[in-house]
C-alpha atoms as a PDB file:
ATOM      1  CA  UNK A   1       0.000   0.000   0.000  1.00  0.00           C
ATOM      2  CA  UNK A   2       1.841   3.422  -0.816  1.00  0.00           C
ATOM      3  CA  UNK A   3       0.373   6.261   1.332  1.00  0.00           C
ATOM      4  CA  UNK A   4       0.699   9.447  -0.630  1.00  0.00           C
ATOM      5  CA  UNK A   5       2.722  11.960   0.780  1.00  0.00           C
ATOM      6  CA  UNK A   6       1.254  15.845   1.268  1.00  0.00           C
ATOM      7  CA  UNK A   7       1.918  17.151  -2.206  1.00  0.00           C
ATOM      8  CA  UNK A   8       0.433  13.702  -4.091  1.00  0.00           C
ATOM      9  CA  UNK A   9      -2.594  13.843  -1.739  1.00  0.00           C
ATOM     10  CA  UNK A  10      -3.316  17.492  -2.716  1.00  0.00           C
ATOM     11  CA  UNK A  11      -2.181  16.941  -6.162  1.00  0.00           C
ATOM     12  CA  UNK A  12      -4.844  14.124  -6.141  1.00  0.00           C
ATOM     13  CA  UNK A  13      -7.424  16.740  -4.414  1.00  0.00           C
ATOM     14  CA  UNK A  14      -6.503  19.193  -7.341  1.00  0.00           C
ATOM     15  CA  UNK A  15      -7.579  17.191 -10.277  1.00  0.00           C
ATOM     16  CA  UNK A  16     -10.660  15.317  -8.883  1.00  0.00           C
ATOM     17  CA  UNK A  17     -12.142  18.956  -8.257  1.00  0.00           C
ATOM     18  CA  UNK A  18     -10.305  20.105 -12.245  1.00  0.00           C
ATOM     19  CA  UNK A  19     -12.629  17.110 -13.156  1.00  0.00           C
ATOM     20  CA  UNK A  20     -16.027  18.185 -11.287  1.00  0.00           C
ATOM     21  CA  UNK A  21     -18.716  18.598 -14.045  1.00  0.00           C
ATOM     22  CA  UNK A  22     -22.061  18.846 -11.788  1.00  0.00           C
ATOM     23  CA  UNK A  23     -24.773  18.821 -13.672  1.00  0.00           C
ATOM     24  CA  UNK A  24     -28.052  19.665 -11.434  1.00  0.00           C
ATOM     25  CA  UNK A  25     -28.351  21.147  -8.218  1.00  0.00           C
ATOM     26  CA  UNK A  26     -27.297  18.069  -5.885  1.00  0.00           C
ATOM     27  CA  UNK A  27     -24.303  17.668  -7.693  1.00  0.00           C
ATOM     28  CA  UNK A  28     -23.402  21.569  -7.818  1.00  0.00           C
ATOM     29  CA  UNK A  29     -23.932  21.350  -3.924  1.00  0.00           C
ATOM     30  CA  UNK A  30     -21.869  18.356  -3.315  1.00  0.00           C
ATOM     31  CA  UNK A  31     -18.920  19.570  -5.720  1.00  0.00           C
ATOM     32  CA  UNK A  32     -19.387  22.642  -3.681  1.00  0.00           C
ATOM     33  CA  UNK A  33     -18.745  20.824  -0.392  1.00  0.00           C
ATOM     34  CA  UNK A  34     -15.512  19.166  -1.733  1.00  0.00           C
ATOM     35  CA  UNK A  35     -14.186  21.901  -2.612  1.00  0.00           C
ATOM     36  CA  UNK A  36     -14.675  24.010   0.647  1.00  0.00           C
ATOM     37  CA  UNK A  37     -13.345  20.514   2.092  1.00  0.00           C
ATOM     38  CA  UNK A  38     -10.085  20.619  -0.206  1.00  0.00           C
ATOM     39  CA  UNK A  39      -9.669  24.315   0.844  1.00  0.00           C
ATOM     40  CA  UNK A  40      -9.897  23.631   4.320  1.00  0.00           C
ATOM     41  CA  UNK A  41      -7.455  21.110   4.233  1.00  0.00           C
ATOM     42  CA  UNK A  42      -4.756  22.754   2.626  1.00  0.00           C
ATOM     43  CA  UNK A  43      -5.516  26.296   4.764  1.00  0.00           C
ATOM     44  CA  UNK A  44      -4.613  24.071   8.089  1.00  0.00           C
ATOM     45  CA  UNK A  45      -2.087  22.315   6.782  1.00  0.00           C
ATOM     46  CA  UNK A  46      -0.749  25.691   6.195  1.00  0.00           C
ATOM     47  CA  UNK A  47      -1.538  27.162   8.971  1.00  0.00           C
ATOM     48  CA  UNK A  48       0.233  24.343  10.987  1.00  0.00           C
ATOM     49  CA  UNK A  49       2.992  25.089   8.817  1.00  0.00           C
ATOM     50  CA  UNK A  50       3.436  28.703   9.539  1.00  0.00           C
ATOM     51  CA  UNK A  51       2.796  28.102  12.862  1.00  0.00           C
ATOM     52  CA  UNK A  52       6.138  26.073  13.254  1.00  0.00           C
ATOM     53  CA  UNK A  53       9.416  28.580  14.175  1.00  0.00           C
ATOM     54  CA  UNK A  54      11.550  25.855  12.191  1.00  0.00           C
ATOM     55  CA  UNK A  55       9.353  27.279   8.709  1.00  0.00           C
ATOM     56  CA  UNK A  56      10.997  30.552   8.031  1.00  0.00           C
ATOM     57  CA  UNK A  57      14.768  28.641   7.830  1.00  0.00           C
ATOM     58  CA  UNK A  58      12.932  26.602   5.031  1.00  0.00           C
ATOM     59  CA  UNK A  59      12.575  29.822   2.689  1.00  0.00           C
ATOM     60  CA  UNK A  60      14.070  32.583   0.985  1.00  0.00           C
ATOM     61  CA  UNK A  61      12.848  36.153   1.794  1.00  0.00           C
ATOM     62  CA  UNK A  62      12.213  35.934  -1.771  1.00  0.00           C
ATOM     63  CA  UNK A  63      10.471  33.159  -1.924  1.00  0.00           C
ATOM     64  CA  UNK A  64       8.468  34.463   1.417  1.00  0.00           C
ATOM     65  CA  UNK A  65       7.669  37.581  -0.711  1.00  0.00           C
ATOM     66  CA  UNK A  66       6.596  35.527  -3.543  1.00  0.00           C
ATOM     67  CA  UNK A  67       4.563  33.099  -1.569  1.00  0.00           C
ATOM     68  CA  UNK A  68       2.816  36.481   0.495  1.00  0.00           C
ATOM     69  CA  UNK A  69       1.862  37.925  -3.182  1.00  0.00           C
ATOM     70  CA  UNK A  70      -0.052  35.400  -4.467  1.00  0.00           C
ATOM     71  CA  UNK A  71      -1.337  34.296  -1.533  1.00  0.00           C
ATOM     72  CA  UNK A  72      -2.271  37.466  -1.186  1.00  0.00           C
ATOM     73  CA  UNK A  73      -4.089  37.488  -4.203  1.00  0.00           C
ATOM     74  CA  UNK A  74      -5.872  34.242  -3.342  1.00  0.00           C
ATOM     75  CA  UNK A  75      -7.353  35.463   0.179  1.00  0.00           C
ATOM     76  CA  UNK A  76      -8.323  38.822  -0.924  1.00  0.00           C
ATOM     77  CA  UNK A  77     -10.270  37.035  -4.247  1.00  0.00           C
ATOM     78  CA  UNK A  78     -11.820  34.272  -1.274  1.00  0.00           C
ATOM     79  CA  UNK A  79     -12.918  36.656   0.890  1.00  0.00           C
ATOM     80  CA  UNK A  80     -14.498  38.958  -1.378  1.00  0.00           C
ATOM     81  CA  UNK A  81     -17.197  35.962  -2.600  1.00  0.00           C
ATOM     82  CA  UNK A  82     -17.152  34.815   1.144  1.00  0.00           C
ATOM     83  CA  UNK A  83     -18.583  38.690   1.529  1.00  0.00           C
ATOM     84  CA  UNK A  84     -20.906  38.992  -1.130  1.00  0.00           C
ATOM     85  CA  UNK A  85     -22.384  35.669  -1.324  1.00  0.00           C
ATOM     86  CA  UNK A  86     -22.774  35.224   3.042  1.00  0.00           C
ATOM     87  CA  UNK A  87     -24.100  39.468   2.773  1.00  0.00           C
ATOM     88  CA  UNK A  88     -26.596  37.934   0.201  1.00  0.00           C
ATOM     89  CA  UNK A  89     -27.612  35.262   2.145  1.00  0.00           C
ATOM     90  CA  UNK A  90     -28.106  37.800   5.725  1.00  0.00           C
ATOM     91  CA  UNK A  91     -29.932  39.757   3.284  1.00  0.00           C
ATOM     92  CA  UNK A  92     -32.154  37.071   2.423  1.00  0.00           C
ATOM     93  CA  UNK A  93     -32.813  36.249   6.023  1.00  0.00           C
ATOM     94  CA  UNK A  94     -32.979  39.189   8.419  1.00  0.00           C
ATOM     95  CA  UNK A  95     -34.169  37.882  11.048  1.00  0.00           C
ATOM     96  CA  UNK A  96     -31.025  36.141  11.691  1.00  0.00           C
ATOM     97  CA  UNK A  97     -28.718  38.630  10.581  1.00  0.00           C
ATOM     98  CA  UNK A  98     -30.350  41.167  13.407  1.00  0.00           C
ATOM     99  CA  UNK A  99     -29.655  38.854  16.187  1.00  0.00           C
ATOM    100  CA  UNK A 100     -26.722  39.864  18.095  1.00  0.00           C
ATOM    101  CA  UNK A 101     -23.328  38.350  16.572  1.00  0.00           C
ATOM    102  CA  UNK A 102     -22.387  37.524  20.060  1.00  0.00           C
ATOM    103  CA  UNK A 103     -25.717  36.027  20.504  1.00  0.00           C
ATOM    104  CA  UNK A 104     -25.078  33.452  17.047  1.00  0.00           C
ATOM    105  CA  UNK A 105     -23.634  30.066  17.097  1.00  0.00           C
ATOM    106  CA  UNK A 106     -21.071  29.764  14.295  1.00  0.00           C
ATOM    107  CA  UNK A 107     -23.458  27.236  12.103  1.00  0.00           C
ATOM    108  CA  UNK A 108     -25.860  30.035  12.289  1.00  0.00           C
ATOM    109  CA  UNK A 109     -23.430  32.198  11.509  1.00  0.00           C
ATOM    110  CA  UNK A 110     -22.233  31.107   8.377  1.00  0.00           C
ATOM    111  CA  UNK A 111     -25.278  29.322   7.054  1.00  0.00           C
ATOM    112  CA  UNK A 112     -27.484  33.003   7.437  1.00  0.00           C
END
């Protein structure tokens, strides 16, 4: 049995979602959910990562710049759909949205 090391797993997470081709609502909803699961992954694998002293020996400043840019470019681009489409849905549902933010659990939160 060969277990797949970080990059192959993600690489393999890469081009099953490349391949998604949903083709009714169920399926747009459940390519929707793998993909918010392959993002997760990677964003804590990352996060462990960066969390680790030891990481900054393993780069360049360079490559630390580089890696900040597009990254970057990535979070800025993510959070501007998280904002419009979770505004849309608060919109859409006000009487959660008023409720205190203190005073929401997080599912409520994020499925306003």
């Amino acid at each position: 049995m060969h277990i797949l090391s970080w990059t192959e797993d993600r690489g393999k997470a890469l081009e099953d979602i490349k391949k998604l081709e949903p083709n009714d609502r169920l399926g747009l909803y459940a390519s929707l959910i793998r993909m918010n699961s392959a993002l997760f992954e990677s964003v804590r694998g990352w996060d462990s990562w960066l969390r680790n002293p030891a990481f900054i020996d393993t780069f360049s400043e360079e490559e630390l710049k580089d890696i900040y840019k597009e990254f970057r470019d990535v979070c800025v681009r993510f959070l501007e759909e998280d904002v419009k489409w979770t505004g849309k849905k608060e919109k859409s549902m006000p009487m959660v949205s008023k409720a205190p933010k203190a005073e929401r659990n997080e599912v409520e939160r994020r499925y306003a």
